[in-house]
N, C-alpha and C. Protein backbone atom coordinates (compact mmCIF):
# COMPACT_ATOMS: atom_id res chain seq x y z
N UNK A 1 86.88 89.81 70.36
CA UNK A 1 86.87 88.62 71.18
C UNK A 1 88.05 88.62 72.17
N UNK A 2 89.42 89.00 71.48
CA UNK A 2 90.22 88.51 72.59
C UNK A 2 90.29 89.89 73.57
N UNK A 3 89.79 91.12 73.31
CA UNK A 3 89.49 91.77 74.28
C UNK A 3 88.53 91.69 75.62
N UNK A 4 87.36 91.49 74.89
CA UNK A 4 86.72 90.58 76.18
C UNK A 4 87.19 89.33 77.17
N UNK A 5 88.22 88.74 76.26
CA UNK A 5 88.96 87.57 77.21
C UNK A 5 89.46 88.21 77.95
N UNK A 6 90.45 89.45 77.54
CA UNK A 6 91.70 90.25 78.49
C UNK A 6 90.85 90.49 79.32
N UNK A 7 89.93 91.37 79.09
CA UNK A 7 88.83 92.07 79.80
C UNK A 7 88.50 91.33 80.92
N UNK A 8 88.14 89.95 81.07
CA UNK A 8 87.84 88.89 82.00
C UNK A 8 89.02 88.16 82.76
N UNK A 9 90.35 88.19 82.14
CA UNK A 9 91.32 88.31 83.13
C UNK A 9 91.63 89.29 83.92
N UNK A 10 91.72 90.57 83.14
CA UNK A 10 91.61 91.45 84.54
C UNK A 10 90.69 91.54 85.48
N UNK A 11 89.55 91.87 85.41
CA UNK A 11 88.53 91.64 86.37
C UNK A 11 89.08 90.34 87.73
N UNK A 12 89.31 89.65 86.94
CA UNK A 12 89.42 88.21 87.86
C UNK A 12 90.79 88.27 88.51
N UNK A 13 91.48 88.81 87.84
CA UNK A 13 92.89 89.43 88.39
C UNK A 13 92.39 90.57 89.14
N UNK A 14 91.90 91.45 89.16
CA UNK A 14 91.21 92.27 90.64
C UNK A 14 90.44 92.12 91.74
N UNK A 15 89.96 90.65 91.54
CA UNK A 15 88.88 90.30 92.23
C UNK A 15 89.89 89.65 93.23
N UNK A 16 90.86 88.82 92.54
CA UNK A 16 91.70 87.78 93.34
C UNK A 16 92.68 89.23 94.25
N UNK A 17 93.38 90.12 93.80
CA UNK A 17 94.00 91.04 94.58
C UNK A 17 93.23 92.06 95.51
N UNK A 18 91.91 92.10 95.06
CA UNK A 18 91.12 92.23 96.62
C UNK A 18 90.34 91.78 97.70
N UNK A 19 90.23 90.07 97.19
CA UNK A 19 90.16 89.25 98.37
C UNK A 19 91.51 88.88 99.05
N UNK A 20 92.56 89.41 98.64
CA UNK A 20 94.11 89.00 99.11
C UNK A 20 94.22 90.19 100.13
N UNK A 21 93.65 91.11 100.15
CA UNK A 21 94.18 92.34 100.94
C UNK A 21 93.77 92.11 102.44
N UNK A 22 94.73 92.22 103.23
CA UNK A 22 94.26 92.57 104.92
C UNK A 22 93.27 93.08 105.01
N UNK A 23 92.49 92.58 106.27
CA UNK A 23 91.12 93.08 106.35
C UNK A 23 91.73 94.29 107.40
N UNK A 24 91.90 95.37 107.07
CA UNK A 24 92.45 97.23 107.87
C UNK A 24 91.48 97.06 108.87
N UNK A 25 89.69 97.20 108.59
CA UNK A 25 89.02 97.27 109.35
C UNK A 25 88.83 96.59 110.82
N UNK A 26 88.99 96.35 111.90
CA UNK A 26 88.98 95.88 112.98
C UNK A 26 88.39 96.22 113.99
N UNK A 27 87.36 95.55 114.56
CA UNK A 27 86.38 96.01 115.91
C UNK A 27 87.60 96.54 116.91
N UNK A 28 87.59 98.07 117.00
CA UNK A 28 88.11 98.51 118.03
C UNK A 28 87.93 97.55 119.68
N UNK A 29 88.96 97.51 120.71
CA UNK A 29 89.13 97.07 121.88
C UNK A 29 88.38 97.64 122.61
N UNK A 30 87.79 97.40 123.46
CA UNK A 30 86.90 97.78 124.37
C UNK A 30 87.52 98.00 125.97
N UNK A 31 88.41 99.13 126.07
CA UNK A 31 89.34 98.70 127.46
C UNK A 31 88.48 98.80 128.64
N UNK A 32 86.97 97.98 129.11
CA UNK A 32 86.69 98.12 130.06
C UNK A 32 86.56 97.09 130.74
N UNK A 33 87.19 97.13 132.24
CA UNK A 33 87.91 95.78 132.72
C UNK A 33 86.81 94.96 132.78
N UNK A 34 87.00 93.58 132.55
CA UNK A 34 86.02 92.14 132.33
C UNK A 34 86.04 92.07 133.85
N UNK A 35 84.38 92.68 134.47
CA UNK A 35 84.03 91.63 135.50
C UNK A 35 83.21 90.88 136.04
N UNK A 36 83.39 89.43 135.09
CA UNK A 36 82.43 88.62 135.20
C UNK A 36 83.01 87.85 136.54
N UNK A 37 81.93 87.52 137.19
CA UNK A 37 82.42 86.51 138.57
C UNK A 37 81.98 85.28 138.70
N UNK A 38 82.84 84.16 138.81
CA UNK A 38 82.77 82.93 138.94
C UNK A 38 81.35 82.55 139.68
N UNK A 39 80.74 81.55 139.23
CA UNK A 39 79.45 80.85 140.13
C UNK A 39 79.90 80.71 141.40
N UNK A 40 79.09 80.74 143.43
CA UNK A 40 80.14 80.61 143.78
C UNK A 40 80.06 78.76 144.37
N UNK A 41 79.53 77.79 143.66
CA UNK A 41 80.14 76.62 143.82
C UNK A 41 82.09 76.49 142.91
N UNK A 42 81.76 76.98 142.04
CA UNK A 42 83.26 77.21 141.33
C UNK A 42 84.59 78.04 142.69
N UNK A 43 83.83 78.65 143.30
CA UNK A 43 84.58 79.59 143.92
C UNK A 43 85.25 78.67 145.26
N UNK A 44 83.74 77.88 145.90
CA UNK A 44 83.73 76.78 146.73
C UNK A 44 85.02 76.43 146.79
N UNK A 45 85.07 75.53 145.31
CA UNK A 45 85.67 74.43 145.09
C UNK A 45 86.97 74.89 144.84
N UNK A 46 87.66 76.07 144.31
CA UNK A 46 88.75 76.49 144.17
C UNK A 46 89.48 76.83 146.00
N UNK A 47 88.38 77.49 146.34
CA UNK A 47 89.37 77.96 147.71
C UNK A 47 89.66 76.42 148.69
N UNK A 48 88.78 75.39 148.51
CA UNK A 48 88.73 74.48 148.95
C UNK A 48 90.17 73.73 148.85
N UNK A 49 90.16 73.93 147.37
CA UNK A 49 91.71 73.41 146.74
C UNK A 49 92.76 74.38 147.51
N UNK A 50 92.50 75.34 147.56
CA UNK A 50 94.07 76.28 148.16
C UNK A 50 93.70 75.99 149.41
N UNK A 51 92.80 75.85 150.09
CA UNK A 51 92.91 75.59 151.72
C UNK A 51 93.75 74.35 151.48
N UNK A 52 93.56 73.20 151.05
CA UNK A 52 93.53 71.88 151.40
C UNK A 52 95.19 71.87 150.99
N UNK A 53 95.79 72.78 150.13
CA UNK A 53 97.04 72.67 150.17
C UNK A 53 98.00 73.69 150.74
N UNK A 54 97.44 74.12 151.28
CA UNK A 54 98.19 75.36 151.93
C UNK A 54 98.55 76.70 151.18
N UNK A 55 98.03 76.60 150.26
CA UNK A 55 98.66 77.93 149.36
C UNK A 55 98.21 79.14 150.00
N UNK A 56 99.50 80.35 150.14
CA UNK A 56 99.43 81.23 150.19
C UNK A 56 98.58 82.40 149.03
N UNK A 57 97.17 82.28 149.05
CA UNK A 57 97.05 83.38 147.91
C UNK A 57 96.08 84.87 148.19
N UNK A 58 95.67 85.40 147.83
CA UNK A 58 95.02 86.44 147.82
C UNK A 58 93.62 86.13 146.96
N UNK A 59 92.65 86.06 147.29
CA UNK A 59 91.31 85.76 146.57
C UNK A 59 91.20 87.21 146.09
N UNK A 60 90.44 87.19 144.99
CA UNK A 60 89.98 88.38 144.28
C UNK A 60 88.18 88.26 144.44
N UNK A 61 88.01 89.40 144.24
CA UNK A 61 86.26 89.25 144.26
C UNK A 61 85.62 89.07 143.12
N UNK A 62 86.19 88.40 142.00
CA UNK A 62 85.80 88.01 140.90
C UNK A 62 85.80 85.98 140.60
N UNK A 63 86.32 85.90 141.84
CA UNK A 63 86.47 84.17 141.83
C UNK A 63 87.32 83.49 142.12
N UNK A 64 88.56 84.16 141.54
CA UNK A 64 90.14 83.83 141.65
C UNK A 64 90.96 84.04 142.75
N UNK A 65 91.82 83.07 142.55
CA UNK A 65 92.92 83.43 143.46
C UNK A 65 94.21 83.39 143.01
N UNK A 66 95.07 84.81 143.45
CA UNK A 66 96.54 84.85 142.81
C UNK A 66 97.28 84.85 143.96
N UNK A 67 99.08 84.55 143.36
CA UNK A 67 100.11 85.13 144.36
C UNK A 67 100.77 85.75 143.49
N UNK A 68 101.05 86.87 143.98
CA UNK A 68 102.49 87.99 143.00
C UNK A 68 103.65 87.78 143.63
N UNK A 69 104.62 87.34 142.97
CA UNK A 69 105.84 86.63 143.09
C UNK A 69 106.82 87.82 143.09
N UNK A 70 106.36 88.84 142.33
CA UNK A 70 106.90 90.12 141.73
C UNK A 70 106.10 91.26 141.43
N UNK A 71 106.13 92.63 141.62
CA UNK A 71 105.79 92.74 141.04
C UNK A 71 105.68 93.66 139.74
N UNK A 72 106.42 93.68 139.36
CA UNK A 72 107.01 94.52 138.31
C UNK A 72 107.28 95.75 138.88
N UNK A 73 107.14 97.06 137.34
CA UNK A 73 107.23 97.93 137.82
C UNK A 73 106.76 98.57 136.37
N UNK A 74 106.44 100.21 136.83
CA UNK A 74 105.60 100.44 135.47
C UNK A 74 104.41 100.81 135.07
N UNK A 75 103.51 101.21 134.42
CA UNK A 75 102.51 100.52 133.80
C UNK A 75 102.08 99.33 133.95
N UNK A 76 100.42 98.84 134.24
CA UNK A 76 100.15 97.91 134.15
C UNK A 76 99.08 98.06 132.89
N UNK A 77 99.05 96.58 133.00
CA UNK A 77 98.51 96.01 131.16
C UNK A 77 97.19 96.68 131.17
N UNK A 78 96.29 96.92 130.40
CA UNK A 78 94.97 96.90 130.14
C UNK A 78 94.43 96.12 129.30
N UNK A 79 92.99 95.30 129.37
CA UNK A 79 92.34 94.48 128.29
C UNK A 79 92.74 94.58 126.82
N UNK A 80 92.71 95.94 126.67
CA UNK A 80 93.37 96.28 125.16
C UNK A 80 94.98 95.87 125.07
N UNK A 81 95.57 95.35 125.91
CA UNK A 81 97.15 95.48 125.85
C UNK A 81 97.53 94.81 125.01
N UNK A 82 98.95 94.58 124.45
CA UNK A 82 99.69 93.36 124.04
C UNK A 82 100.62 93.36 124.92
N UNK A 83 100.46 91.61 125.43
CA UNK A 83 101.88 91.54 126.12
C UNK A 83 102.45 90.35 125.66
N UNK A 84 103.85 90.05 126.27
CA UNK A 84 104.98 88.96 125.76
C UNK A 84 105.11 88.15 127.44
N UNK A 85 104.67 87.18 127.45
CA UNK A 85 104.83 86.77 128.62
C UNK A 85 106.06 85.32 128.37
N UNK A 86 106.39 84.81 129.39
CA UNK A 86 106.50 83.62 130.21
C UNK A 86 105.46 82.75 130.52
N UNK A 87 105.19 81.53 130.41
CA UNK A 87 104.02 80.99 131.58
C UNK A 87 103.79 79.47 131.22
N UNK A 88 103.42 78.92 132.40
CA UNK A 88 103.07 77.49 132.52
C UNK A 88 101.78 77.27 132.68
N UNK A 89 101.13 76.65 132.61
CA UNK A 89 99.77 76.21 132.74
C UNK A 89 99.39 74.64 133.78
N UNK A 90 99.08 74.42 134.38
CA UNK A 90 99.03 72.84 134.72
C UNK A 90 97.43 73.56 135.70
N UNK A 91 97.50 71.77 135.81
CA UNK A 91 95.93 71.23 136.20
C UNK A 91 96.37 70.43 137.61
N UNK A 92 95.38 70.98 138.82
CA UNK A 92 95.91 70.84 139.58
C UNK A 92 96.09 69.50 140.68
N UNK A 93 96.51 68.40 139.66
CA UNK A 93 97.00 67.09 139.69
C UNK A 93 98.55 67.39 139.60
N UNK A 94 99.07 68.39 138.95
CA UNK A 94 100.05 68.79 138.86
C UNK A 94 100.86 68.57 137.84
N UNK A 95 99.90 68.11 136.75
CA UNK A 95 100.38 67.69 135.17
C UNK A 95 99.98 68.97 134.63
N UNK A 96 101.70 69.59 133.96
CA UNK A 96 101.61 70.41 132.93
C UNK A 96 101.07 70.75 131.45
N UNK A 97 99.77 71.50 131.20
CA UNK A 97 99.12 70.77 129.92
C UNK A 97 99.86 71.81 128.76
N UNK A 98 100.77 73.19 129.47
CA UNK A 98 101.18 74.13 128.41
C UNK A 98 102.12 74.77 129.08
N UNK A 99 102.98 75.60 127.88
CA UNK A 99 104.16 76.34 128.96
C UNK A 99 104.27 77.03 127.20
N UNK A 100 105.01 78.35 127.71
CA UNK A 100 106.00 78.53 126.51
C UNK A 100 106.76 80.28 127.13
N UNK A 101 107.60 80.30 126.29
CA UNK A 101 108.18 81.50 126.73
C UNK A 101 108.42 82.64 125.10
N UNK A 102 108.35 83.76 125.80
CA UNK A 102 108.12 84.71 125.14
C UNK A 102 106.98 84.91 123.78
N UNK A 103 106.16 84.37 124.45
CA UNK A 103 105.01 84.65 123.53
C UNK A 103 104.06 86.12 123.49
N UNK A 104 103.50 86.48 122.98
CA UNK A 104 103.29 87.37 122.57
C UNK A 104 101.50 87.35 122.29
N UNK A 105 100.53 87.98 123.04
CA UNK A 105 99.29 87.62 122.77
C UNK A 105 98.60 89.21 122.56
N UNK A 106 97.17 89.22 122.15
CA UNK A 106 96.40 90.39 123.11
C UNK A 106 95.98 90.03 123.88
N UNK A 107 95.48 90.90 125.43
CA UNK A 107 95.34 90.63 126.58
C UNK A 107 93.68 90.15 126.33
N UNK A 108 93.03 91.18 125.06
CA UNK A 108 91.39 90.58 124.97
C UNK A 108 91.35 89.22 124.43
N UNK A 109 91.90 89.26 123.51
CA UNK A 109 91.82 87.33 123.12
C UNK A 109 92.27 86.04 124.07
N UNK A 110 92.65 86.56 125.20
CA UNK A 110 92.85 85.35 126.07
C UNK A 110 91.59 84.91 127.13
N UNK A 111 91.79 84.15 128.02
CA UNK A 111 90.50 83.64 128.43
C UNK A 111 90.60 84.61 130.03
N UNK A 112 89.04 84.70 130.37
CA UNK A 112 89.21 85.88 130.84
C UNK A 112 90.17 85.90 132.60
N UNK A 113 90.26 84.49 133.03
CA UNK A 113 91.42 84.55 134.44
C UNK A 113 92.16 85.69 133.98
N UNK A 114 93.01 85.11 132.77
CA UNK A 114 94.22 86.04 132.18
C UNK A 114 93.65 87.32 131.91
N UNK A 115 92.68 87.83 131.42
CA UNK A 115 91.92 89.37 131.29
C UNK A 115 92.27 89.94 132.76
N UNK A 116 91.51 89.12 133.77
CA UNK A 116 91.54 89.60 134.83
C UNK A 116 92.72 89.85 135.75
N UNK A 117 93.66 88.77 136.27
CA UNK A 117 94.75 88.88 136.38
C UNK A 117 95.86 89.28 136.15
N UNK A 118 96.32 89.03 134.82
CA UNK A 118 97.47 89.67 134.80
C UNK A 118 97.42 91.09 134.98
N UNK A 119 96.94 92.04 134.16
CA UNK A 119 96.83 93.70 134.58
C UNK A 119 96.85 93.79 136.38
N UNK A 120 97.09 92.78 137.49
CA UNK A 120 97.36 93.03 138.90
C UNK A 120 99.01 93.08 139.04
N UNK A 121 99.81 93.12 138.03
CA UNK A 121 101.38 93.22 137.56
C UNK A 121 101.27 94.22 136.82
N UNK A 122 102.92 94.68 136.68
CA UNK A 122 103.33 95.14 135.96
C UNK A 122 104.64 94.39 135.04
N UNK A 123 105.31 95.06 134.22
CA UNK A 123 106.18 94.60 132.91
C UNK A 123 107.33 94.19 134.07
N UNK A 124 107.63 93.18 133.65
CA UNK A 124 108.76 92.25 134.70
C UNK A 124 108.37 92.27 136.35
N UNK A 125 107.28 91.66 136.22
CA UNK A 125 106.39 90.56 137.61
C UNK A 125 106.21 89.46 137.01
N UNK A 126 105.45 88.79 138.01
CA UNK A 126 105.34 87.76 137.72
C UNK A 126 104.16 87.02 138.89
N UNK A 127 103.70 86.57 138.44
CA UNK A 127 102.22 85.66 139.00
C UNK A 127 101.38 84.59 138.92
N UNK A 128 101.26 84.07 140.02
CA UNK A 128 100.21 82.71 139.87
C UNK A 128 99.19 82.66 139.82
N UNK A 129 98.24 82.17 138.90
CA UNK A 129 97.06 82.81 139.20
C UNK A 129 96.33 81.10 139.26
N UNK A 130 95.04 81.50 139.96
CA UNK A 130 94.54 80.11 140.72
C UNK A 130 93.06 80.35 140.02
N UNK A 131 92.23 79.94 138.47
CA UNK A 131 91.20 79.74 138.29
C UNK A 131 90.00 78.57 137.92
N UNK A 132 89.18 79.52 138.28
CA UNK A 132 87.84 78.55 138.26
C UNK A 132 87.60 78.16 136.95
N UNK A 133 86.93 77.38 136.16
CA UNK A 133 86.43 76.78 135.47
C UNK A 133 85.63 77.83 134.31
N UNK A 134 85.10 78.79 135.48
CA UNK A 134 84.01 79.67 134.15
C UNK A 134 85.05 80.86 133.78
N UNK A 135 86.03 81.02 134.47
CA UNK A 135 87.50 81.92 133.82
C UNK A 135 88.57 81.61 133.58
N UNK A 136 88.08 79.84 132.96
CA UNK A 136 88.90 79.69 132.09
C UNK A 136 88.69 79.03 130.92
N UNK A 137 88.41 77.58 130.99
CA UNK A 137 87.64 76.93 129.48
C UNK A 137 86.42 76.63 129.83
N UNK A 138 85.69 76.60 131.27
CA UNK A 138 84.51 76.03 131.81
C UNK A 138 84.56 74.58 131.47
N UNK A 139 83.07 74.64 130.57
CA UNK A 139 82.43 73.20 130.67
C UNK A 139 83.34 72.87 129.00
N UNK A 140 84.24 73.67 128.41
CA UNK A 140 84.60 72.74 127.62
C UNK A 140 86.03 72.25 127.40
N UNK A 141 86.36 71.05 126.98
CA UNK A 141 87.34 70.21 127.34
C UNK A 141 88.38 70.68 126.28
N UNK A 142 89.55 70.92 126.57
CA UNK A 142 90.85 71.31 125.77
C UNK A 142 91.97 70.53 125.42
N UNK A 143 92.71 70.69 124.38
CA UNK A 143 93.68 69.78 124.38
C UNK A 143 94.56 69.04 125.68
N UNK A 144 94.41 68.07 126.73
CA UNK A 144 95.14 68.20 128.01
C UNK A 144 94.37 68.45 129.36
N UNK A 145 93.33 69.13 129.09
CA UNK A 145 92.42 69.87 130.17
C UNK A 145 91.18 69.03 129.95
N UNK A 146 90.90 68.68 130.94
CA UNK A 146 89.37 67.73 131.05
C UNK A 146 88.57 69.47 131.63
N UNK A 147 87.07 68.92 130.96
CA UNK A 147 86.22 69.93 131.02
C UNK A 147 86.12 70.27 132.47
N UNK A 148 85.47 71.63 133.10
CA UNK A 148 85.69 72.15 134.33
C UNK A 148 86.40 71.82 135.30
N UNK A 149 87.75 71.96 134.68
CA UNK A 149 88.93 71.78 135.59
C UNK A 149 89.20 73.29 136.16
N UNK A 150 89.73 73.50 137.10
CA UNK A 150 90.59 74.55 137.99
C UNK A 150 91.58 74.51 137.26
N UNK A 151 92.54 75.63 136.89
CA UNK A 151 93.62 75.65 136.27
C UNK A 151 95.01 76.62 137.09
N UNK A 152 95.92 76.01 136.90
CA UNK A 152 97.24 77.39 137.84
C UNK A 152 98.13 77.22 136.51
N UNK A 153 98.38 79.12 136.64
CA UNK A 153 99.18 79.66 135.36
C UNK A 153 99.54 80.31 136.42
N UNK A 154 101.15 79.81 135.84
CA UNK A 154 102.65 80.52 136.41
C UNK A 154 102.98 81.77 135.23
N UNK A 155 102.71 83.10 135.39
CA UNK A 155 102.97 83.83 134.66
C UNK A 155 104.01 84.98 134.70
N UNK A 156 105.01 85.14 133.99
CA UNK A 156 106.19 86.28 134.07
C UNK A 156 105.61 87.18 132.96
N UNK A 157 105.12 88.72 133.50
CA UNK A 157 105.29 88.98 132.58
C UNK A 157 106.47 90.03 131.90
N UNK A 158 106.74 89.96 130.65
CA UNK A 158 107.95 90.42 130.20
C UNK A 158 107.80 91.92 129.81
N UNK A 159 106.87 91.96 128.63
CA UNK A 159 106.47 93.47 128.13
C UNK A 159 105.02 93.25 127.73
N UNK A 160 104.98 95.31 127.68
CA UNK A 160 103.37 95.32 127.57
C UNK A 160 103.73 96.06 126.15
N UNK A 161 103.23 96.18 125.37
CA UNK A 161 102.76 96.45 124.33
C UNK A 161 101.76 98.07 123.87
């Protein structure tokens, strides 16, 4: 009897130390550059916004519009990257909905403006990037961010990974 008990603590004691283990396995990165392109009423409505305020930017043919402040030097990022950036976020009322410094992301888990953009730098640049709605949260609403808002991210970046 009390072998079968032991017997059933270990088991259960192995079961618990291999649902505890890191999952090793991980869908490899896919480094091929994201190019999805904004609807172009989204596109409309963004350049509309940089006309109407004068911004100096560079439109991309994916929707966006950046300015490179810097631009590094180096290597630039790829989708697969890790980088440590700088950056602000605001909505372009001019209320800041995020900021933080030295954070640390992968370049695939972010939303795809940031896929697209940042890799136009290198490690210590820095850039504004001006997006549409479908490259960034679209139609859904975020902590701070009302749904299909335009968004500008002030981005430094620090290191690539």
């Amino acid at each position: 009897m009390n072998m079968i008990k032991y017997g059933f603590i270990l088991l259960a004691l192995v079961a618990v130390t291999i649902g505890c283990q890191p999952n090793v396995e991980q869908t490899p990165c896919d480094p091929t550059p994201v190019t999805l392109k904004a609807p172009q009423a989204e596109i409309t409505a963004l350049k509309q916004y940089i006309d109407s305020n004068k911004i100096a930017a560079t439109a991309d043919d994916r929707g966006f519009y950046y300015t490179i402040q810097a631009p590094g030097s180096g290597a630039k990022p790829t989708v697969c990257s890790t980088v440590t950036v700088n950056y602000a976020g605001k909505l372009t009322n001019g209320n800041t909905f995020d900021s933080a410094n030295g954070i640390t992301f992968g370049l695939n888990q972010l939303i795809l403006g940031w896929q697209e953009g940042i890799p136009l730098i290198s490690a210590g640049g820095s850039i504004t990037l001006y997006l549409p709605p479908s490259l960034a949260y679209g139609s859904q609403a975020q902590s701070g961010i009302p749904a299909n808002s335009i968004l500008i991210f002030k981005i430094d970046l620090i290191r690539i990974d």
